[in-house]
PDB file of N, CA and C in Angstrom:
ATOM      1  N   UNK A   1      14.015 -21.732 -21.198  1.00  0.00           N
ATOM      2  CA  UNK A   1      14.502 -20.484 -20.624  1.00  0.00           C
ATOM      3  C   UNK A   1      13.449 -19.375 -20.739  1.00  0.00           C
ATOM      4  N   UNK A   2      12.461 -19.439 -21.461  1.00  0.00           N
ATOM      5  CA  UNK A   2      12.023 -18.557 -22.074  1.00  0.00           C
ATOM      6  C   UNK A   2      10.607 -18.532 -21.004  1.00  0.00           C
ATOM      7  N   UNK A   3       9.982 -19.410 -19.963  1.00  0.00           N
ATOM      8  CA  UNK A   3       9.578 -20.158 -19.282  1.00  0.00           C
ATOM      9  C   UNK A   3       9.781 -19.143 -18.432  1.00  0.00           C
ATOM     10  N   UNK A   4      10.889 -19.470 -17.997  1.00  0.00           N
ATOM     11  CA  UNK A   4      12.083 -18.536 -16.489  1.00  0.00           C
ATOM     12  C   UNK A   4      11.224 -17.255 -16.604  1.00  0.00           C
ATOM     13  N   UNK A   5      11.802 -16.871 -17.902  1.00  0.00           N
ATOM     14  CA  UNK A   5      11.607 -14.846 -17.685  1.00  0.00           C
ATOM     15  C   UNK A   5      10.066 -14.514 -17.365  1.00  0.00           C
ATOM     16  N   UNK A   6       9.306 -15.596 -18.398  1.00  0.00           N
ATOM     17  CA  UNK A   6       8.335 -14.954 -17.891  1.00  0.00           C
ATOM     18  C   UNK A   6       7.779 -15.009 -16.881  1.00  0.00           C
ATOM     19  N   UNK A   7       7.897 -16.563 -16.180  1.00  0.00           N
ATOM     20  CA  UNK A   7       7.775 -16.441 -14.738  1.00  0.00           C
ATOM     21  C   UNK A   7       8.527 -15.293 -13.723  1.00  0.00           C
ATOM     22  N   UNK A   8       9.369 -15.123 -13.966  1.00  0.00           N
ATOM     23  CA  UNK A   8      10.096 -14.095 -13.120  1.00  0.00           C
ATOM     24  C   UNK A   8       9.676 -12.297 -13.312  1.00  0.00           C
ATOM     25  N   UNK A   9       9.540 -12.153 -14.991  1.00  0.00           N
ATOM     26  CA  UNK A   9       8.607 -10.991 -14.997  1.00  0.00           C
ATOM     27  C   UNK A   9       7.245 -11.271 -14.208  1.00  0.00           C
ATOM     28  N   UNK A  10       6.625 -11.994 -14.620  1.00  0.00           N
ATOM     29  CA  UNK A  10       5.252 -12.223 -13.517  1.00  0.00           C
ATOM     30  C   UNK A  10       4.847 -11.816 -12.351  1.00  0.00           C
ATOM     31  N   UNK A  11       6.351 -12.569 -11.918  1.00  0.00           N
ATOM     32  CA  UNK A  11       6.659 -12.125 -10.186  1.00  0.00           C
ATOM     33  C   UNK A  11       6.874 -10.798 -10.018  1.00  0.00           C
ATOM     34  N   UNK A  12       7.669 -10.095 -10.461  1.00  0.00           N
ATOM     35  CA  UNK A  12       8.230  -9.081 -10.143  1.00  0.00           C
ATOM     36  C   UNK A  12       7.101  -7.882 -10.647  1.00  0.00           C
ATOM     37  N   UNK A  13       5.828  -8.250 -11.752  1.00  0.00           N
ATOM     38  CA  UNK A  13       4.903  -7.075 -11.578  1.00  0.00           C
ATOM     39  C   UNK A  13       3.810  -7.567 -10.200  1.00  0.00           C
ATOM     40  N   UNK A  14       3.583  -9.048  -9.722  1.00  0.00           N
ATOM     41  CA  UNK A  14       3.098  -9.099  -8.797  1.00  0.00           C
ATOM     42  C   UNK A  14       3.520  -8.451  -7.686  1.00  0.00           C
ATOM     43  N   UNK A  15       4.763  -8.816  -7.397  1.00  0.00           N
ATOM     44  CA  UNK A  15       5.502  -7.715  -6.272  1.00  0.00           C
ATOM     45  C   UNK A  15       5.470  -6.578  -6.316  1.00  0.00           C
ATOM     46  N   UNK A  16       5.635  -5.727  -7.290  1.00  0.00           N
ATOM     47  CA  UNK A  16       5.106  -4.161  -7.518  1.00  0.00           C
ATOM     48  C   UNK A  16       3.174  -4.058  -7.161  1.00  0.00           C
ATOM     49  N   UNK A  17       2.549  -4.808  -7.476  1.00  0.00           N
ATOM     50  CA  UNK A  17       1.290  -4.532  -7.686  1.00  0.00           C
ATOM     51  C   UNK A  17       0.951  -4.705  -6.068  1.00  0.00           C
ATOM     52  N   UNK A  18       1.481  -5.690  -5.246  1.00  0.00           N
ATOM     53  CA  UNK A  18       1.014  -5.742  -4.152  1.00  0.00           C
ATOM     54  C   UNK A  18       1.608  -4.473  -3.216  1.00  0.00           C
ATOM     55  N   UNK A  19       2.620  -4.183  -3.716  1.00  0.00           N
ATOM     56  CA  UNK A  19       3.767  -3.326  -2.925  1.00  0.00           C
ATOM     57  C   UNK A  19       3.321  -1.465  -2.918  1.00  0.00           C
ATOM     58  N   UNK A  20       2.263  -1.449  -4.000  1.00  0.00           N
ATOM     59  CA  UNK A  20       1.722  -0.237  -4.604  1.00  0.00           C
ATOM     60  C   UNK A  20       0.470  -0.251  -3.326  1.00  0.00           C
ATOM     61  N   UNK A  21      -0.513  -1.294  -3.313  1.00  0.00           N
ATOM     62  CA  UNK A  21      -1.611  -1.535  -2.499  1.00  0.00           C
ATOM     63  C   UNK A  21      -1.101  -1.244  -1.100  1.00  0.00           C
ATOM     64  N   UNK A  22       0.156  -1.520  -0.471  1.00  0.00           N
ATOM     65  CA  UNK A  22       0.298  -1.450   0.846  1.00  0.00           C
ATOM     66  C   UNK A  22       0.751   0.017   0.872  1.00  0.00           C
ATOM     67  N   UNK A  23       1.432   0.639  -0.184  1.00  0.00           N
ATOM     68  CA  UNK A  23       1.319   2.032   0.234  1.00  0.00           C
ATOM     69  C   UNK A  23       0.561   2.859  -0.065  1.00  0.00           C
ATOM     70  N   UNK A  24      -0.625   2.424  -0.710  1.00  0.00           N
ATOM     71  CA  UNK A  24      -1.670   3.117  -0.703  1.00  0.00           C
ATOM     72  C   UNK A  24      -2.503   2.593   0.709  1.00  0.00           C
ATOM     73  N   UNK A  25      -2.749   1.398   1.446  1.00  0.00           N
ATOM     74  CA  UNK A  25      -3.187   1.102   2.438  1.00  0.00           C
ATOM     75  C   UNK A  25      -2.577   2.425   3.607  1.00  0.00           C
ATOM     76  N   UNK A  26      -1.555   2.363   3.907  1.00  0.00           N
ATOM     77  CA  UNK A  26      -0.658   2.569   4.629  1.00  0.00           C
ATOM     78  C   UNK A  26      -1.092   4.686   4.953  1.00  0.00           C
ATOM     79  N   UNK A  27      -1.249   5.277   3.475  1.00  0.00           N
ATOM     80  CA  UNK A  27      -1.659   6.522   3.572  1.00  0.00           C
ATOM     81  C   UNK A  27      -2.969   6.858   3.469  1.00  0.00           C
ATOM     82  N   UNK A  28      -3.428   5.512   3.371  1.00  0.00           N
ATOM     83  CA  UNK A  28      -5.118   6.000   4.080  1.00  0.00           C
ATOM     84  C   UNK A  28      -5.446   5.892   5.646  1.00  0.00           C
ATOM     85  N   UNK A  29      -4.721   4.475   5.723  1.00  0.00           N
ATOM     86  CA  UNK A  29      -4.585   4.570   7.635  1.00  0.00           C
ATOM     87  C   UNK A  29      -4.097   5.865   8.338  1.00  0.00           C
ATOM     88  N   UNK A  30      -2.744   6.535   7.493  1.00  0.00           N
ATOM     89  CA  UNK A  30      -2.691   7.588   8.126  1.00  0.00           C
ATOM     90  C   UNK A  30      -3.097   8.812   8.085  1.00  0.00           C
ATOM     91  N   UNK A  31      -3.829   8.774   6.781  1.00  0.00           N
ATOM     92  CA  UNK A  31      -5.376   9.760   7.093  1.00  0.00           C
ATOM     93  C   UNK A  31      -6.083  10.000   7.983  1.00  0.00           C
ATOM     94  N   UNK A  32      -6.542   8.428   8.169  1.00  0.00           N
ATOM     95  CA  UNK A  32      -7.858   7.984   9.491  1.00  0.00           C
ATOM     96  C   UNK A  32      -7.374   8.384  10.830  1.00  0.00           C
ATOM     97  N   UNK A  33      -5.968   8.094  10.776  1.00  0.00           N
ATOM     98  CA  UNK A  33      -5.184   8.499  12.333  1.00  0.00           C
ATOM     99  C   UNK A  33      -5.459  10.042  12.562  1.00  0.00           C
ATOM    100  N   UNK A  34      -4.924  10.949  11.600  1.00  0.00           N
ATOM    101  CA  UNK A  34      -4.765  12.096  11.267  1.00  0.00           C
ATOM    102  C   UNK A  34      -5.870  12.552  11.720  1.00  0.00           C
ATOM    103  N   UNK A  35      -7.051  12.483  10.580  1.00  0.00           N
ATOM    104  CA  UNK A  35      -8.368  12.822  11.152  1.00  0.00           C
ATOM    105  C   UNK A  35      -9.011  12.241  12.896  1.00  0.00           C
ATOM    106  N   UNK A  36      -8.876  11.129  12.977  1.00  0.00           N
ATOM    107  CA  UNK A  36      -9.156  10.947  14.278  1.00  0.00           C
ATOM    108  C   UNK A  36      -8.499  11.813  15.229  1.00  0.00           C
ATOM    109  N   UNK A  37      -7.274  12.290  15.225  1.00  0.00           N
ATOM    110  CA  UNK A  37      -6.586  13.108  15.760  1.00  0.00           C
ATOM    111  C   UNK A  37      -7.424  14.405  16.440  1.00  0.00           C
ATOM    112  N   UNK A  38      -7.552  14.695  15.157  1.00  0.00           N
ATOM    113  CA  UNK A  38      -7.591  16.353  15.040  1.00  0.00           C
ATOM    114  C   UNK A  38      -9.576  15.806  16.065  1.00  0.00           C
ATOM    115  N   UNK A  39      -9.954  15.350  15.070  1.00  0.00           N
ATOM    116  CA  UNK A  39     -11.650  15.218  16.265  1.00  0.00           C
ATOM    117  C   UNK A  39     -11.081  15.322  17.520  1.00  0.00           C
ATOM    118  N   UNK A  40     -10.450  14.400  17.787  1.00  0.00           N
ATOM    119  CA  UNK A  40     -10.286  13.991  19.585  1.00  0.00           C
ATOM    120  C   UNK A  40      -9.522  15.667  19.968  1.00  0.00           C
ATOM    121  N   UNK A  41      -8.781  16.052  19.042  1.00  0.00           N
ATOM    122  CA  UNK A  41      -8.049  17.846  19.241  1.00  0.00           C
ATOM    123  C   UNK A  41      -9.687  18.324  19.621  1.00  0.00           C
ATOM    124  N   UNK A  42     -10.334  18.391  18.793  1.00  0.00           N
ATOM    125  CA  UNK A  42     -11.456  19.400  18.757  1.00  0.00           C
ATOM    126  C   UNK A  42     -12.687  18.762  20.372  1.00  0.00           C
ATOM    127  N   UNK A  43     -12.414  17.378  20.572  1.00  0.00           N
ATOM    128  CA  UNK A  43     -13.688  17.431  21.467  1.00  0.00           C
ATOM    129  C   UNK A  43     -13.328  17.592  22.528  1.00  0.00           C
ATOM    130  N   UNK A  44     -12.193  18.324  22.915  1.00  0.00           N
ATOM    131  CA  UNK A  44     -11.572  18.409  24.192  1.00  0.00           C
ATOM    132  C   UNK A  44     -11.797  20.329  24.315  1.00  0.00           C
TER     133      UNK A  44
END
């Protein structure tokens, strides 16, 4: 049993750890959008 938990704790900081990366992915893309934005605002 003792087997279980830690496999299952394992999982569940893997799932946080990946889940942290995509929302940090996620608010840098929408940085890049952001900024691309505002350029394409400005070269017009």
């Amino acid at each position: 049993m003792n087997n279980v938990k830690l496999t299952y704790d394992y999982t569940l900081s893997s799932i946080k750890v990946v889940s942290e990366n995509i929302a940090r992915t996620n608010a840098k893309l929408a940085s890049v959008l952001a900024l691309s934005g505002v350029l394409i605002n400005f070269s017009y």
